[in-house]
C-alpha atoms as a PDB file:
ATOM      1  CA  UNK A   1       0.000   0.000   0.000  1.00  0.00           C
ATOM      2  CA  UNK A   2       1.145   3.427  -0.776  1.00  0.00           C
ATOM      3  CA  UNK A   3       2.185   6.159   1.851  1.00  0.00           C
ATOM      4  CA  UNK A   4       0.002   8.934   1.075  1.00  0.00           C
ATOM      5  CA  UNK A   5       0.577  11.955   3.041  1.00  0.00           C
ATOM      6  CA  UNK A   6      -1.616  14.586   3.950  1.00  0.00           C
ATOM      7  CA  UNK A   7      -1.147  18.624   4.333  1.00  0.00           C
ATOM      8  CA  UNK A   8       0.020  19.061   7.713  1.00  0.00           C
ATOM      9  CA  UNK A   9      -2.157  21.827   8.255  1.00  0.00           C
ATOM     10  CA  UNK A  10      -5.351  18.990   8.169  1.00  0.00           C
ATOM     11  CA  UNK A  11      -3.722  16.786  10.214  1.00  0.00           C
ATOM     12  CA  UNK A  12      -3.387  18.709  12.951  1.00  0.00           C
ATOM     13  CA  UNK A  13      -6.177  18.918  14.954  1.00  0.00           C
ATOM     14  CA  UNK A  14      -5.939  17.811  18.566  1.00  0.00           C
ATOM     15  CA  UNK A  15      -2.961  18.552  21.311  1.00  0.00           C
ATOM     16  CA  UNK A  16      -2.145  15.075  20.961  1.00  0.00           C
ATOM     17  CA  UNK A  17      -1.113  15.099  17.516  1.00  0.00           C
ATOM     18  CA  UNK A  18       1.160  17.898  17.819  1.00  0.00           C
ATOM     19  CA  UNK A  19       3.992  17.797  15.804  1.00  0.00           C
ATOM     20  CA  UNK A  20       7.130  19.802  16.674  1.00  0.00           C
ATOM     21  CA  UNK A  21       7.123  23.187  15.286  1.00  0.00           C
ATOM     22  CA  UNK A  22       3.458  23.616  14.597  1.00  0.00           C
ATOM     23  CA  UNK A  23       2.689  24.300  18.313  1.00  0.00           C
ATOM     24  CA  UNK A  24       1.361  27.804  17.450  1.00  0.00           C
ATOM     25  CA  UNK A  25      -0.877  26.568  14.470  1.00  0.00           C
ATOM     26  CA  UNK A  26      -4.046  25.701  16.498  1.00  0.00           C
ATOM     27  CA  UNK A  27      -3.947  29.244  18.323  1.00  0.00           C
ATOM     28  CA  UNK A  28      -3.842  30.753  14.926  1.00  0.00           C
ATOM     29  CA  UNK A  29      -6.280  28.916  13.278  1.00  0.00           C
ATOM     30  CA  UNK A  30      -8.413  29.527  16.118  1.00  0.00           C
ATOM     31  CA  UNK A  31      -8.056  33.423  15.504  1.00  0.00           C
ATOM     32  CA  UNK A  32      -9.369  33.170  11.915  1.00  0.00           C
ATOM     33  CA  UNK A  33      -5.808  32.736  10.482  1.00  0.00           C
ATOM     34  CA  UNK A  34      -4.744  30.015   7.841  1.00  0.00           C
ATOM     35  CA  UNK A  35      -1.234  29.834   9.375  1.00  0.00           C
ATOM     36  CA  UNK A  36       0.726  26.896   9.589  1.00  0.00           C
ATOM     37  CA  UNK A  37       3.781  27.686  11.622  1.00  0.00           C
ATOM     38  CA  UNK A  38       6.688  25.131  11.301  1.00  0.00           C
ATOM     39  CA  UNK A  39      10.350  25.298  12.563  1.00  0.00           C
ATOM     40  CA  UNK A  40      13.256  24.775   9.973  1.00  0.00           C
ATOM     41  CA  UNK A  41      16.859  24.564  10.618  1.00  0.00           C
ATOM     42  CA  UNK A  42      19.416  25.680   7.664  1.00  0.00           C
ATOM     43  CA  UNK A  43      19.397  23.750   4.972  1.00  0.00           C
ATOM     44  CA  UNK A  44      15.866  22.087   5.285  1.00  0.00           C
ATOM     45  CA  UNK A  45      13.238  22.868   3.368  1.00  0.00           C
ATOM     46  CA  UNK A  46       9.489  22.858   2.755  1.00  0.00           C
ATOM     47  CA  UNK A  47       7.539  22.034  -0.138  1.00  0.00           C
ATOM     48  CA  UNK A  48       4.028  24.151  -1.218  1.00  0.00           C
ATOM     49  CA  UNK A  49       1.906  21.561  -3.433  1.00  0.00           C
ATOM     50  CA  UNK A  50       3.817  19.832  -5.992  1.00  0.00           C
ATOM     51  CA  UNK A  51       5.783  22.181  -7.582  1.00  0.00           C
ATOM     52  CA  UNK A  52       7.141  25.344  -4.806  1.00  0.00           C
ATOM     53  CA  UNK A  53      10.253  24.397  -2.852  1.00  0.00           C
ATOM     54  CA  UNK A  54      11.210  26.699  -0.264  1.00  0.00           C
ATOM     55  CA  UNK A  55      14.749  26.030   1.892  1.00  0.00           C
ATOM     56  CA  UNK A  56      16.486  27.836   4.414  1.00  0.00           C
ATOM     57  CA  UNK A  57      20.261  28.892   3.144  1.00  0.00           C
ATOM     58  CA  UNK A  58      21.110  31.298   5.750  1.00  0.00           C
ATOM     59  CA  UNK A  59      20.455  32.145   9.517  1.00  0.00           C
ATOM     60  CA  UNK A  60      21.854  35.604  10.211  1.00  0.00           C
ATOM     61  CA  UNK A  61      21.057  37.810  13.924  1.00  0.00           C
ATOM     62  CA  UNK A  62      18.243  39.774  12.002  1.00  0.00           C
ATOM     63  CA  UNK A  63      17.399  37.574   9.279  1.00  0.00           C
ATOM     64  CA  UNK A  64      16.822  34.195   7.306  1.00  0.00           C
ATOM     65  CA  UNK A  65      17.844  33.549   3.945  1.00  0.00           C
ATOM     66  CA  UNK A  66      16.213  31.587   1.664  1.00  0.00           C
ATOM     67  CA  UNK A  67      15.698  30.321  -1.612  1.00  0.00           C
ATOM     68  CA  UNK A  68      12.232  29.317  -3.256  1.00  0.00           C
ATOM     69  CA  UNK A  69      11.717  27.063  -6.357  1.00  0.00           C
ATOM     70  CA  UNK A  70       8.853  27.708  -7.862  1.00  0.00           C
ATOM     71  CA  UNK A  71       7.554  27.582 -11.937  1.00  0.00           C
ATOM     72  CA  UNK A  72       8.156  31.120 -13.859  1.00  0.00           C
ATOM     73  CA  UNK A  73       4.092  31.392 -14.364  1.00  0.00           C
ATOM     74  CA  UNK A  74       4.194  31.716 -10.179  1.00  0.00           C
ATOM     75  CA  UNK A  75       4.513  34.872  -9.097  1.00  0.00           C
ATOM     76  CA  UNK A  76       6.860  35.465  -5.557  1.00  0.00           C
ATOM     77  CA  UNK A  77       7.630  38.878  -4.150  1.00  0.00           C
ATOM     78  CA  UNK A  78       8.591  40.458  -0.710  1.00  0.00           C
ATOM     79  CA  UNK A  79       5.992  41.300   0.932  1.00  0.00           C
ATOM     80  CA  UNK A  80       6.182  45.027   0.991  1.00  0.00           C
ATOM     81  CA  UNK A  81       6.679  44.930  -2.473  1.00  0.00           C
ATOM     82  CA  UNK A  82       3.649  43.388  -2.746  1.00  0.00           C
ATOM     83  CA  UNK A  83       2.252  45.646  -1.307  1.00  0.00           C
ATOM     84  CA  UNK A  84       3.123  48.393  -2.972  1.00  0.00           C
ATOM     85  CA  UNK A  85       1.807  47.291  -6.416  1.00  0.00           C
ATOM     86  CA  UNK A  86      -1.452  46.465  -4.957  1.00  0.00           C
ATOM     87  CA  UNK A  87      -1.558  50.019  -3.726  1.00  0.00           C
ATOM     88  CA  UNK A  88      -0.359  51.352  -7.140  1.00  0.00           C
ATOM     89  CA  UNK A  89      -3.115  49.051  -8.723  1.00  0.00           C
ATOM     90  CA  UNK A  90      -6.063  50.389  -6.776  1.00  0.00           C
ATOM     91  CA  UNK A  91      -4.554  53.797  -7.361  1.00  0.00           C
ATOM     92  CA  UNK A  92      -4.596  53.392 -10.831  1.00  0.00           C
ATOM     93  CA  UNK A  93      -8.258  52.207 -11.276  1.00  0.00           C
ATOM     94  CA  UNK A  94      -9.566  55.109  -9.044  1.00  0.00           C
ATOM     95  CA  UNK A  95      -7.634  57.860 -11.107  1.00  0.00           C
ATOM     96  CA  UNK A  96      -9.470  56.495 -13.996  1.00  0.00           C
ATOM     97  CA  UNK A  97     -13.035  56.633 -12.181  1.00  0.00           C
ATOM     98  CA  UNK A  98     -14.704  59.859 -13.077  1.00  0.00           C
ATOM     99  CA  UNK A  99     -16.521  62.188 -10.180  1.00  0.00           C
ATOM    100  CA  UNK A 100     -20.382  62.462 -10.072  1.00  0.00           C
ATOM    101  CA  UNK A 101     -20.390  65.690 -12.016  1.00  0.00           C
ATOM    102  CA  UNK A 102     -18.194  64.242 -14.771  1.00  0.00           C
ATOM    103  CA  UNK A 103     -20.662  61.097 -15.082  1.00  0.00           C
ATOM    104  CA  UNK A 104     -23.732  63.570 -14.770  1.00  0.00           C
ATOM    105  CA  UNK A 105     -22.704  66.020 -17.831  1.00  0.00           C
ATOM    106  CA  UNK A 106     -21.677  62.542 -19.985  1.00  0.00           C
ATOM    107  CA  UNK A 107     -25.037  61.509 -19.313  1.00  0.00           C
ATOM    108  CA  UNK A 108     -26.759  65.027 -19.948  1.00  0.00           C
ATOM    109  CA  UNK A 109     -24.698  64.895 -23.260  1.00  0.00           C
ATOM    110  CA  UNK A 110     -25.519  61.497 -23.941  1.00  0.00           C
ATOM    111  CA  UNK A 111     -29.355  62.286 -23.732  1.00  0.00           C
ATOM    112  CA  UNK A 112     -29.517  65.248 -25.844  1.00  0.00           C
ATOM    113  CA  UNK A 113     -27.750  63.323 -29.006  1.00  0.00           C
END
């Protein structure tokens, strides 16, 4: 029969199946969160579905290093990048949104053709 493993996130579900490194998981879950907290030493890695590999190069004072895998139609950026193109985004749209008075005098000049 073949081992067929299942998300740890799922698994997880009383204190008695615990493993190490997810011992913050429940709390968060709990809290309306989708987090799974695990602990990683350098060099170890985690894998996201089939096809994102994340490992742990580096552990620095202020900072971990590491390197994802992941297929060039995947999309990864820091966070506060992220963030900052979402902003831009939503910026973007609502430039292009005209004020009430603008829509009214369209539609005024749309009625009298």
């Amino acid at each position: 029969m073949p081992l067929v493993r299942q998300p740890l996130l799922n698994t997880v579900k009383t204190p008695e199946q615990r493993l190490p490194g997810l011992d913050l998981s429940d709390m968060l879950r709990s809290k309306g969160a989708s987090m799974l907290v695990v602990t990683r030493k350098k060099d170890e890695k985690l894998i996201i579905g089939n096809e994102i590999e994340i490992q742990v190069l580096r552990i620095g004072r202020d900072n971990v290093r590491l390197g994802i895998k992941a297929p060039a139609h995947i999309s990864i950026y820091r966070y506060e990048i992220y963030e900052a193109i979402k902003n831009e985004n939503v910026s973007a749209v609502t430039s292009q949104i005209p004020d009430k008075e603008t829509l009214e005098k369209i539609s005024k000049g749309m009625k009298a053709e």
